[in-house]
N, C-alpha and C. Protein backbone atom coordinates (compact mmCIF):
# COMPACT_ATOMS: atom_id res chain seq x y z
N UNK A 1 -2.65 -17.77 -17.13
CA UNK A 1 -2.39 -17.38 -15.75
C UNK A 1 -3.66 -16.88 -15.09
N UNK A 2 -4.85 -17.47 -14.74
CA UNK A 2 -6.08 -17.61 -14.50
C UNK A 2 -5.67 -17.04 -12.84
N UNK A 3 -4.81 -17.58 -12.22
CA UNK A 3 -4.40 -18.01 -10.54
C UNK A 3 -3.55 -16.33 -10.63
N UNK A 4 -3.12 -15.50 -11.39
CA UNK A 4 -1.95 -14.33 -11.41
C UNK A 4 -2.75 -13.48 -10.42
N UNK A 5 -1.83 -12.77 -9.28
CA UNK A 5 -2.08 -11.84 -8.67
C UNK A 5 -2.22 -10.82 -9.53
N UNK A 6 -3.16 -9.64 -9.39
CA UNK A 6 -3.79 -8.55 -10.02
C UNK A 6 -3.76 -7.08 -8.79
N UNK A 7 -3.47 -6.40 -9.19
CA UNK A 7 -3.09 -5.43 -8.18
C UNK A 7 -4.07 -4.46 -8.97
N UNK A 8 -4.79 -3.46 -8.00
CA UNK A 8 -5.45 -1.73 -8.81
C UNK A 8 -5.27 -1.14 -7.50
N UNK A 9 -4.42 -0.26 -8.22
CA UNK A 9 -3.96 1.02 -7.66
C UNK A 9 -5.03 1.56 -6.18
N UNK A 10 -4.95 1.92 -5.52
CA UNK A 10 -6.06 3.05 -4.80
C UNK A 10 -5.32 4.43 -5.22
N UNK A 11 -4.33 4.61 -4.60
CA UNK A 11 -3.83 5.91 -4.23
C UNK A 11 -2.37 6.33 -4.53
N UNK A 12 -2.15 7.51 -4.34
CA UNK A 12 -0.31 8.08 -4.97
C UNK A 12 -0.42 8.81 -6.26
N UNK A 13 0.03 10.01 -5.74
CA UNK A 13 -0.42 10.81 -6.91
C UNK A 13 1.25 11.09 -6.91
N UNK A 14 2.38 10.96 -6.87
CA UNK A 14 3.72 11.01 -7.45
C UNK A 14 4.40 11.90 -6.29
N UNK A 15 3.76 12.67 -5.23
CA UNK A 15 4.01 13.47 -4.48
C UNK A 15 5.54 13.51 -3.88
N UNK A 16 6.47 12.89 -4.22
CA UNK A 16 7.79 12.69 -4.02
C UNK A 16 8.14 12.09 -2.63
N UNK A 17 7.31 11.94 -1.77
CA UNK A 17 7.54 11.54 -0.18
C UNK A 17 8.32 10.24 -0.15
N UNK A 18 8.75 9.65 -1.76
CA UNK A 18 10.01 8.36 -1.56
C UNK A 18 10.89 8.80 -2.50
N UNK A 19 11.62 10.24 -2.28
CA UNK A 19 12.29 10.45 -3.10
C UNK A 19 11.89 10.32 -4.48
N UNK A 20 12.38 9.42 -5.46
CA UNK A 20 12.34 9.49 -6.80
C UNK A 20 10.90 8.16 -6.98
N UNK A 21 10.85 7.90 -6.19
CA UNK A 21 9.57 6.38 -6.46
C UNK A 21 8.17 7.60 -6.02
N UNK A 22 7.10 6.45 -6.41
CA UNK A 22 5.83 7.25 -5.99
C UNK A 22 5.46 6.28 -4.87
N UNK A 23 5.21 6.50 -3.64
CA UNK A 23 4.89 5.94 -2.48
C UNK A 23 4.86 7.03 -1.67
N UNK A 24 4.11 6.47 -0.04
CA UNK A 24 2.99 5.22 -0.25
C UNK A 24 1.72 5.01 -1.20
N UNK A 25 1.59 3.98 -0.85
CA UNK A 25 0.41 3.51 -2.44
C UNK A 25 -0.46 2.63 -1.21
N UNK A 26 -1.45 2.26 -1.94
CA UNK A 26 -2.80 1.01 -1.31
C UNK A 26 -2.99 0.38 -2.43
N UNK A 27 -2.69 -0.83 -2.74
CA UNK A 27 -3.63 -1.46 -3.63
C UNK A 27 -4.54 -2.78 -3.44
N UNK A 28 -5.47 -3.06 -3.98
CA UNK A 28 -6.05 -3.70 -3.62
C UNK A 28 -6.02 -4.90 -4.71
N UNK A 29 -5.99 -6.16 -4.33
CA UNK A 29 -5.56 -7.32 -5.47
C UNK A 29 -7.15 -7.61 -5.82
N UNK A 30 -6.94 -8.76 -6.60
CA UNK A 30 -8.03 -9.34 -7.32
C UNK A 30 -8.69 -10.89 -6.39
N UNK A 31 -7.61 -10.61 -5.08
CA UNK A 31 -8.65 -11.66 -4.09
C UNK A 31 -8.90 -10.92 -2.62
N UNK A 32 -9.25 -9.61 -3.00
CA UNK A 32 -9.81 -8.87 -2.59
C UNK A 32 -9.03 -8.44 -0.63
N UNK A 33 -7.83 -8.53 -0.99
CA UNK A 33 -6.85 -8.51 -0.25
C UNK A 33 -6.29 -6.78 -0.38
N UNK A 34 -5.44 -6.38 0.45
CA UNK A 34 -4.78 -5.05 0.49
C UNK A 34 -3.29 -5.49 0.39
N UNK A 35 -2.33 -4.40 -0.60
CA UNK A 35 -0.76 -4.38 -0.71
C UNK A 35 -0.54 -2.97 -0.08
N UNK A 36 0.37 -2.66 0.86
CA UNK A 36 0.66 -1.31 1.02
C UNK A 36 2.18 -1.49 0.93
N UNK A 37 2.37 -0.19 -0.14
CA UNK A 37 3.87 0.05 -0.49
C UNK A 37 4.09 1.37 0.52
N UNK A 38 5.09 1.42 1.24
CA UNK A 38 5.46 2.70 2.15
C UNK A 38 6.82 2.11 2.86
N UNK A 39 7.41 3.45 3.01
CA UNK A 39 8.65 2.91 4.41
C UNK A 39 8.07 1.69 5.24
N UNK A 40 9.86 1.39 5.15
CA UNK A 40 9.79 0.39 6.48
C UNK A 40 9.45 1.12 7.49
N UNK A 41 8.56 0.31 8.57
CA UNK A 41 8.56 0.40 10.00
C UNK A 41 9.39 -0.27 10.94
N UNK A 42 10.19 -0.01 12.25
CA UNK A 42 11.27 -0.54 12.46
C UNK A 42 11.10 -0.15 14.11
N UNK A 43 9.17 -0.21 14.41
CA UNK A 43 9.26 0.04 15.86
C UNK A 43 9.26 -0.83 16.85
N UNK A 44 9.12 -2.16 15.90
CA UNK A 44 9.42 -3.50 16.87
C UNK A 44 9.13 -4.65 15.86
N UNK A 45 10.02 -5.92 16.96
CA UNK A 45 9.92 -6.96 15.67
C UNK A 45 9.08 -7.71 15.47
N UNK A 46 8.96 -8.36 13.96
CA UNK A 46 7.30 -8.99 13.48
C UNK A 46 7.95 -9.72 13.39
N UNK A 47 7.05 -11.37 13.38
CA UNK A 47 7.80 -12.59 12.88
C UNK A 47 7.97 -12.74 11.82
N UNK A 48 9.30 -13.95 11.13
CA UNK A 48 10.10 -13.90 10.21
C UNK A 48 8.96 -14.08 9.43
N UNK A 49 8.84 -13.45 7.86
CA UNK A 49 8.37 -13.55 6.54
C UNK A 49 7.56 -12.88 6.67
N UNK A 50 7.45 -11.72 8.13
CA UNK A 50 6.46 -10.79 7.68
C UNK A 50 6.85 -9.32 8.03
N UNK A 51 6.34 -7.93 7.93
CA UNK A 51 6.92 -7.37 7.63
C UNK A 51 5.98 -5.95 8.01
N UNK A 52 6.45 -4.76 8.43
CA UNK A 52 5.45 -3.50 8.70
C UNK A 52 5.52 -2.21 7.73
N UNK A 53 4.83 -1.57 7.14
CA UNK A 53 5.09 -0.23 6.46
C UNK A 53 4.35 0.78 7.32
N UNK A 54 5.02 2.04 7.14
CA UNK A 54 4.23 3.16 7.80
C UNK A 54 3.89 4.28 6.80
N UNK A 55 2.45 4.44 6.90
CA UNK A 55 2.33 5.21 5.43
C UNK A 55 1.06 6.26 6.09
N UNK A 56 0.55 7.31 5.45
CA UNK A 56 0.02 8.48 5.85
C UNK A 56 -1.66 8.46 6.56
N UNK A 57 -1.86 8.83 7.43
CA UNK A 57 -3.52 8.86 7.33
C UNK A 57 -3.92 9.35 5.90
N UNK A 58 -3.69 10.10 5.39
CA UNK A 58 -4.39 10.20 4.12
C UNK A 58 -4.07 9.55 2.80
N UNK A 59 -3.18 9.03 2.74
CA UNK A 59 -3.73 8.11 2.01
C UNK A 59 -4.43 6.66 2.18
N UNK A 60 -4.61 6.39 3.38
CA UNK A 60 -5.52 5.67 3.76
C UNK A 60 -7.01 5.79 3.38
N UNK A 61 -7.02 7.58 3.61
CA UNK A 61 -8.44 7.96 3.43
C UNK A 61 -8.67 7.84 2.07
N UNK A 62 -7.44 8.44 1.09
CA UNK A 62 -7.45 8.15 -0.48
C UNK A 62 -8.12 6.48 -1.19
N UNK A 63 -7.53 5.63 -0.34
CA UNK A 63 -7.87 3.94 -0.93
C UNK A 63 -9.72 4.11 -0.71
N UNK A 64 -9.56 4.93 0.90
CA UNK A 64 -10.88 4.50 1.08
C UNK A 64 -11.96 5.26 0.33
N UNK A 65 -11.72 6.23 0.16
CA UNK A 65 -12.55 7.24 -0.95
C UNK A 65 -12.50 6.32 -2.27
N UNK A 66 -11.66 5.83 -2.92
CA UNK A 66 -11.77 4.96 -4.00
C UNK A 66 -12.45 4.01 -4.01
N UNK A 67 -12.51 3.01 -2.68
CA UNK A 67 -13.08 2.18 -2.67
C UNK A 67 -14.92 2.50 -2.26
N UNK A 68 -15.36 3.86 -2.40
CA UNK A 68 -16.44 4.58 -1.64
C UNK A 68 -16.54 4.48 -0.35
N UNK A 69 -16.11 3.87 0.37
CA UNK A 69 -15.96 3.56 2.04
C UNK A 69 -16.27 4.75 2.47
């Protein structure tokens, strides 16, 4: 599986803000792309197959501190 998506973590330290899950998160894949796990956003509609999360200024700043940014 040469072609497998690869995800590394940035950020989420377990802080409970999804109840029992750890979110929001940033991760960054192995084609140098961004995943953000966080609540839905539901402030207007995106076209079909795509999709919005709303997740913290700081952990934004967290991915970006990881990434040295």
């Amino acid at each position: 599986m040469a072609n497998a998506l690869r995800l590394r973590r940035l950020t989420g330290v377990g802080d409970g803000e999804c109840g029992e899950g750890d979110c929001p998160n940033v991760y960054l894949t192995n084609r140098r792309s961004f995943v953000v796990q966080g609540n839905q956003f539901h402030g207007f509609r995106v076209p079909e197959g795509e999709g919005l999360v709303e997740i913290p200024e700081e952990v934004l700043r967290e991915a970006f501190r990881a990434l040295g940014w």
